[in-house]
PDB file of N, CA and C in Angstrom:
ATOM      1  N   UNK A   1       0.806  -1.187   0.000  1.00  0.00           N
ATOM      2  CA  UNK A   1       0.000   0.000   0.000  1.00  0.00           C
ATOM      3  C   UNK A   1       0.859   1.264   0.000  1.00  0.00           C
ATOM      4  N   UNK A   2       2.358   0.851   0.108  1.00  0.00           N
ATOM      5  CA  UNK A   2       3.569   2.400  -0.080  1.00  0.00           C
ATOM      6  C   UNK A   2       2.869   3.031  -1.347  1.00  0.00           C
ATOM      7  N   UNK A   3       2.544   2.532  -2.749  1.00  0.00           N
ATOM      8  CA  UNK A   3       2.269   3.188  -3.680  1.00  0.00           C
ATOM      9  C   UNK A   3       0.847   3.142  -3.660  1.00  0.00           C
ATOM     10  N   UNK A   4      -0.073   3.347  -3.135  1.00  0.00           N
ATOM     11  CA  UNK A   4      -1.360   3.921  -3.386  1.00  0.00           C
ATOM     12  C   UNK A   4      -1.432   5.147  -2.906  1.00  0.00           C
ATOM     13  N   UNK A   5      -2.054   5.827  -3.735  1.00  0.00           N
ATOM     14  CA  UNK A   5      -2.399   7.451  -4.078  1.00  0.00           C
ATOM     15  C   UNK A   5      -3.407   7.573  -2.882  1.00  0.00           C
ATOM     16  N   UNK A   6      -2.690   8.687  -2.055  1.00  0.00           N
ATOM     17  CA  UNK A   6      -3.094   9.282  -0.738  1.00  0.00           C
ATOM     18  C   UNK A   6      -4.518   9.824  -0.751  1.00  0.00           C
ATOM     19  N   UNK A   7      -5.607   9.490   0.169  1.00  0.00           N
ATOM     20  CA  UNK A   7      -6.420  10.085   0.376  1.00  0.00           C
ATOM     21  C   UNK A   7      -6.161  11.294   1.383  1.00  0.00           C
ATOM     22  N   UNK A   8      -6.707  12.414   1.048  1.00  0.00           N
ATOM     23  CA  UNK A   8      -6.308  13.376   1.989  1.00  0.00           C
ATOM     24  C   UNK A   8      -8.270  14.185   2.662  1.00  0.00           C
ATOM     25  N   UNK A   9      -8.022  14.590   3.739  1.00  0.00           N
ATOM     26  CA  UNK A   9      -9.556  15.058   3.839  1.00  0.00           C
ATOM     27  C   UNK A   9      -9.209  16.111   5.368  1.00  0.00           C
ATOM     28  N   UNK A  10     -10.109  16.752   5.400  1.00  0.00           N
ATOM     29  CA  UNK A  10     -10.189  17.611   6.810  1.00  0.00           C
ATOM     30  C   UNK A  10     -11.097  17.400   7.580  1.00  0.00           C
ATOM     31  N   UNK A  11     -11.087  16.730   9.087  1.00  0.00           N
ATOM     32  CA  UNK A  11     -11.928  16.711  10.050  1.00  0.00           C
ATOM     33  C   UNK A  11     -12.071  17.413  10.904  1.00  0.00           C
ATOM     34  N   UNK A  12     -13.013  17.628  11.699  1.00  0.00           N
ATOM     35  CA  UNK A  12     -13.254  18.047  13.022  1.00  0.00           C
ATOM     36  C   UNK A  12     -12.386  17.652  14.469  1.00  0.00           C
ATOM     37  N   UNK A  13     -12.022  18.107  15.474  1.00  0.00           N
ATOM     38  CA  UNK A  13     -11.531  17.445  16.073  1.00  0.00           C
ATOM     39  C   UNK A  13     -12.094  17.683  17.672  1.00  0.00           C
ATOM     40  N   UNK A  14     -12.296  17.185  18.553  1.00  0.00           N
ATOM     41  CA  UNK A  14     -13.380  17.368  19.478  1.00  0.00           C
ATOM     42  C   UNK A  14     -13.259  19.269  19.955  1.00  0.00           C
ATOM     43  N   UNK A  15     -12.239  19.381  19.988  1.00  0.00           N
ATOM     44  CA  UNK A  15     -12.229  21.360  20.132  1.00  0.00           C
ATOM     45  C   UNK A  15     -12.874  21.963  19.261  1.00  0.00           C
ATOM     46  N   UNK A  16     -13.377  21.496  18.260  1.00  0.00           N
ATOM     47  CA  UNK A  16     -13.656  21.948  17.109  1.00  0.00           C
ATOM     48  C   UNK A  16     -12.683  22.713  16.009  1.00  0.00           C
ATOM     49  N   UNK A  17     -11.543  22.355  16.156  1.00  0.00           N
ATOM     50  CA  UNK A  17     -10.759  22.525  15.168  1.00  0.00           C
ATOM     51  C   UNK A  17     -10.368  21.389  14.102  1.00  0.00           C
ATOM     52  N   UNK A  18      -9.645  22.021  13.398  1.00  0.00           N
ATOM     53  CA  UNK A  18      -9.910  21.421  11.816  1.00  0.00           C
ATOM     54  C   UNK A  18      -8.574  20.740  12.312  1.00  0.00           C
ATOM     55  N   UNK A  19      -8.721  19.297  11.831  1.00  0.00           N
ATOM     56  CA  UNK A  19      -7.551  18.549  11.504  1.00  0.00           C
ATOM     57  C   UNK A  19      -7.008  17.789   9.508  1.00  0.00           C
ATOM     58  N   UNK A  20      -5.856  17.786   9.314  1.00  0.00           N
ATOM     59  CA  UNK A  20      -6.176  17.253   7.793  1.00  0.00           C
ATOM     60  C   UNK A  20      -5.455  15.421   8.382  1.00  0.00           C
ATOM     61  N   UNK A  21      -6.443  14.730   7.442  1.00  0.00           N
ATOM     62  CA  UNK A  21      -6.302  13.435   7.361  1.00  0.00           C
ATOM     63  C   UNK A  21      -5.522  13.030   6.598  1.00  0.00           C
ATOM     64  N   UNK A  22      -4.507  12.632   6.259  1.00  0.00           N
ATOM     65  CA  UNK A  22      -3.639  11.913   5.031  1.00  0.00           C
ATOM     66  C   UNK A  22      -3.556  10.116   5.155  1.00  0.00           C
ATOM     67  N   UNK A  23      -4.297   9.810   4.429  1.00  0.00           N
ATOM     68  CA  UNK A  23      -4.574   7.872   4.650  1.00  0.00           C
ATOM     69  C   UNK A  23      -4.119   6.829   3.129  1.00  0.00           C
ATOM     70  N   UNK A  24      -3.826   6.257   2.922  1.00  0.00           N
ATOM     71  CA  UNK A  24      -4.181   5.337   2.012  1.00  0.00           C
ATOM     72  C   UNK A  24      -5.732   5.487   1.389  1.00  0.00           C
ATOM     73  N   UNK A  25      -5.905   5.428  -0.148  1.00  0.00           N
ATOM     74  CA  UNK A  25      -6.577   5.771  -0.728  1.00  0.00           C
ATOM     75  C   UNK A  25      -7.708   4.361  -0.210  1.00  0.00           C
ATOM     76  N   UNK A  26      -9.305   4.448   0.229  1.00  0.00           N
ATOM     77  CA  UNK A  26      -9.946   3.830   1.116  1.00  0.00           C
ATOM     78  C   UNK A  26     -10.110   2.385   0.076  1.00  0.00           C
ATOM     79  N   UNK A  27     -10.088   2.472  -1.354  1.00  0.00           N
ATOM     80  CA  UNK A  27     -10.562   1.519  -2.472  1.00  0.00           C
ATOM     81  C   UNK A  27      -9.363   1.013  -2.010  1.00  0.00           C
ATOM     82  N   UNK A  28      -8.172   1.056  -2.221  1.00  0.00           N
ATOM     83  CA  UNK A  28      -6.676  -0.039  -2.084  1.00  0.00           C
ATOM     84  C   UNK A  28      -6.701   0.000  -0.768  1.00  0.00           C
ATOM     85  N   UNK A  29      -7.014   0.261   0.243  1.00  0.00           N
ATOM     86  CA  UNK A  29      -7.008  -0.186   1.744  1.00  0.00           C
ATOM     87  C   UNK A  29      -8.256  -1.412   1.978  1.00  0.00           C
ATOM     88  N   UNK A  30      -9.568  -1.251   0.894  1.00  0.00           N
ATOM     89  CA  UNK A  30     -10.661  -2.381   0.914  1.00  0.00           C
ATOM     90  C   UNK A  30     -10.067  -3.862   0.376  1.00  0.00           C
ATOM     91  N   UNK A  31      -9.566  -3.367  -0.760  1.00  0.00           N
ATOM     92  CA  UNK A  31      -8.814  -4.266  -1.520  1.00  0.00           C
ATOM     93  C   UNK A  31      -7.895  -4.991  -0.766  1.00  0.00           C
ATOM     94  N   UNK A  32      -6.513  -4.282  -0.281  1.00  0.00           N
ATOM     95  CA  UNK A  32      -5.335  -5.514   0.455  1.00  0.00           C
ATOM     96  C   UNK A  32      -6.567  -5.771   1.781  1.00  0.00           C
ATOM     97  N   UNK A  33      -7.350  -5.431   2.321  1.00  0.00           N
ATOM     98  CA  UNK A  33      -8.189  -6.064   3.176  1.00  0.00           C
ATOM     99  C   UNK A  33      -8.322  -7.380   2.847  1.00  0.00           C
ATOM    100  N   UNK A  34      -9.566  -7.301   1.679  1.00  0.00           N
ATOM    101  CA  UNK A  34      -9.975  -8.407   1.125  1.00  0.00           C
ATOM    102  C   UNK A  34      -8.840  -9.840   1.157  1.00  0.00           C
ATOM    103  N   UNK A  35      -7.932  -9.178   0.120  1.00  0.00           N
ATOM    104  CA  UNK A  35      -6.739  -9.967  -0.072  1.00  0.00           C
ATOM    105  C   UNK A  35      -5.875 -10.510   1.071  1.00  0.00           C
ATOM    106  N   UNK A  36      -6.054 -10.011   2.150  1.00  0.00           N
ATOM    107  CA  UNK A  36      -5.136 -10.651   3.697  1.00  0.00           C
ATOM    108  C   UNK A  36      -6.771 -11.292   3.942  1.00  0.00           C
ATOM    109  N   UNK A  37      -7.826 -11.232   4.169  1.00  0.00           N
ATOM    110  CA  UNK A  37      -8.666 -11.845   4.440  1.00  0.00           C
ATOM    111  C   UNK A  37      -8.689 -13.554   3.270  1.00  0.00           C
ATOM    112  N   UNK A  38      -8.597 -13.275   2.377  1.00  0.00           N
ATOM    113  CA  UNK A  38      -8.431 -14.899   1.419  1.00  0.00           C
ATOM    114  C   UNK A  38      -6.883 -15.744   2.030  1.00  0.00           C
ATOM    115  N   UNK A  39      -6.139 -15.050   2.576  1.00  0.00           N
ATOM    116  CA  UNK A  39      -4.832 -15.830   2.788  1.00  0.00           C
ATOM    117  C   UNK A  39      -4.973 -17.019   3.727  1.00  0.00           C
ATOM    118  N   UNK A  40      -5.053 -18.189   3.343  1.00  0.00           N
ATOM    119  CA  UNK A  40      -5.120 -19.262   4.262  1.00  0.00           C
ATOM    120  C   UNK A  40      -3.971 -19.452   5.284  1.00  0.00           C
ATOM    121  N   UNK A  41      -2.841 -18.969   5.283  1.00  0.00           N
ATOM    122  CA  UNK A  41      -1.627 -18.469   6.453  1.00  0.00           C
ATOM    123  C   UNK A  41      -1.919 -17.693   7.362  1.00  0.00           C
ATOM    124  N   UNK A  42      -3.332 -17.096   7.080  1.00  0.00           N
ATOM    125  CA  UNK A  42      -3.220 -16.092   8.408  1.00  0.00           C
ATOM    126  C   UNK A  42      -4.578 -16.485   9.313  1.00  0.00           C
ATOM    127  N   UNK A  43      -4.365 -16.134  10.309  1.00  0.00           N
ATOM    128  CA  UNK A  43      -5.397 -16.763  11.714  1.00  0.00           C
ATOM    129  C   UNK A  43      -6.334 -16.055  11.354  1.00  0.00           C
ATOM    130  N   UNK A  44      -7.393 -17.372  12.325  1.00  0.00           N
ATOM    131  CA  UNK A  44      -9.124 -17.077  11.438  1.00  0.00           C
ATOM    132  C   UNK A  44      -9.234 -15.534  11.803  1.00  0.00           C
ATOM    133  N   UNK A  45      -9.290 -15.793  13.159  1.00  0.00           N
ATOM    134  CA  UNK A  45      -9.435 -14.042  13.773  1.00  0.00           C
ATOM    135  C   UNK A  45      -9.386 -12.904  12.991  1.00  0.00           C
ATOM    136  N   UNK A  46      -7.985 -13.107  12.460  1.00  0.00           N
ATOM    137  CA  UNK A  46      -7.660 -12.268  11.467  1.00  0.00           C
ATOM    138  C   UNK A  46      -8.172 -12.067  10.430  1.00  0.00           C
ATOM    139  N   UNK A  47      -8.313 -13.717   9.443  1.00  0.00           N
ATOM    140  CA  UNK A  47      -9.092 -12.976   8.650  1.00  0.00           C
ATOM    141  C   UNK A  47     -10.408 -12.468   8.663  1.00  0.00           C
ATOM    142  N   UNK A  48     -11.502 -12.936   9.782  1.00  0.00           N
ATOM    143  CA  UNK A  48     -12.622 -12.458   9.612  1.00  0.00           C
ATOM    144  C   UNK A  48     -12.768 -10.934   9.868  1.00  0.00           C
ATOM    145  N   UNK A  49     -11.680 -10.668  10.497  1.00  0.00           N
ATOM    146  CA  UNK A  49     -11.708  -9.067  11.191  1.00  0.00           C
ATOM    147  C   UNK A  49     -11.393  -8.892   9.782  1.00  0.00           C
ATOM    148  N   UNK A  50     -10.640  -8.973   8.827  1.00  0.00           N
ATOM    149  CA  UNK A  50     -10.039  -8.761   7.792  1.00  0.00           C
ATOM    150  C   UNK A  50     -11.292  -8.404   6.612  1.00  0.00           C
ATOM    151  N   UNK A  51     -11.783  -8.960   6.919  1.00  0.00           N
ATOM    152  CA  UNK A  51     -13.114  -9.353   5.830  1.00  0.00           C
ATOM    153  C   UNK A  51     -13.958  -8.394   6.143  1.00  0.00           C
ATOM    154  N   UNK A  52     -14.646  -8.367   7.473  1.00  0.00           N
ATOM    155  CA  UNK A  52     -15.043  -7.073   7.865  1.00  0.00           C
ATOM    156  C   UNK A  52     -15.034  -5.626   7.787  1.00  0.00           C
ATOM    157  N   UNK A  53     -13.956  -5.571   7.889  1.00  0.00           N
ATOM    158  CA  UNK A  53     -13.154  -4.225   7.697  1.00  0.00           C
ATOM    159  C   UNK A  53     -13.444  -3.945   6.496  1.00  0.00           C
ATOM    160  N   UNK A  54     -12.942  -5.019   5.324  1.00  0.00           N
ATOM    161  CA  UNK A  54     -13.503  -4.704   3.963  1.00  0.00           C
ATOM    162  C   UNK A  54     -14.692  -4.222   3.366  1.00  0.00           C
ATOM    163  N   UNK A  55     -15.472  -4.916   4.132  1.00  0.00           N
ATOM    164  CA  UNK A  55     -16.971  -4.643   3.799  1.00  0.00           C
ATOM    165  C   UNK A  55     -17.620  -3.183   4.546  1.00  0.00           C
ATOM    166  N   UNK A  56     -16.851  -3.127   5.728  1.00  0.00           N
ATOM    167  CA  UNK A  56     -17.229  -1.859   6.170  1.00  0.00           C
ATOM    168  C   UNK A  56     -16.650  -0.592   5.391  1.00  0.00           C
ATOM    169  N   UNK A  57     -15.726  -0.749   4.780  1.00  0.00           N
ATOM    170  CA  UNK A  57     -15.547  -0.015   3.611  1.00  0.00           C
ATOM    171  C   UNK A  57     -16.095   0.100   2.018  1.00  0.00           C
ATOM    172  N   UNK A  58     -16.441  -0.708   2.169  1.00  0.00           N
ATOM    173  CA  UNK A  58     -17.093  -0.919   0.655  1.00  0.00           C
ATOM    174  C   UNK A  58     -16.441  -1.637  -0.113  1.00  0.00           C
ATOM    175  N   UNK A  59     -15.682  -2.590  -0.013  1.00  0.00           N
ATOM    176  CA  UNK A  59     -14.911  -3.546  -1.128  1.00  0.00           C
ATOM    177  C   UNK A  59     -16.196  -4.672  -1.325  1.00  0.00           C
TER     178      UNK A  59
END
């Protein structure tokens, strides 16, 4: 995810000041989700949290 194109955004922050967000773009963060979620090497735990996460994003 080094080369996926940065999501950037501005939030609120409980003072009510503005914070800026800089993240991994949310589509390639759903995606290697998905993809560590299919890996049969990694613990169930993991992947179901894995899978989750995905879907709570929209992959």
């Amino acid at each position: 995810m080094q080369n996926a194109p940065a999501f950037e955004a501005v939030a609120i922050d409980e003072k009510g000041e503005p914070v800026r967000i800089v993240a991994p773009d949310p589509r390639v963060w759903a995606a290697h989700k998905v993809w560590l979620s299919r890996r049969t090497d990694r613990e169930p735990f993991k992947r179901q949290r894995d899978a989750a996460q995905a879907e709570a994003v929209g992959a």
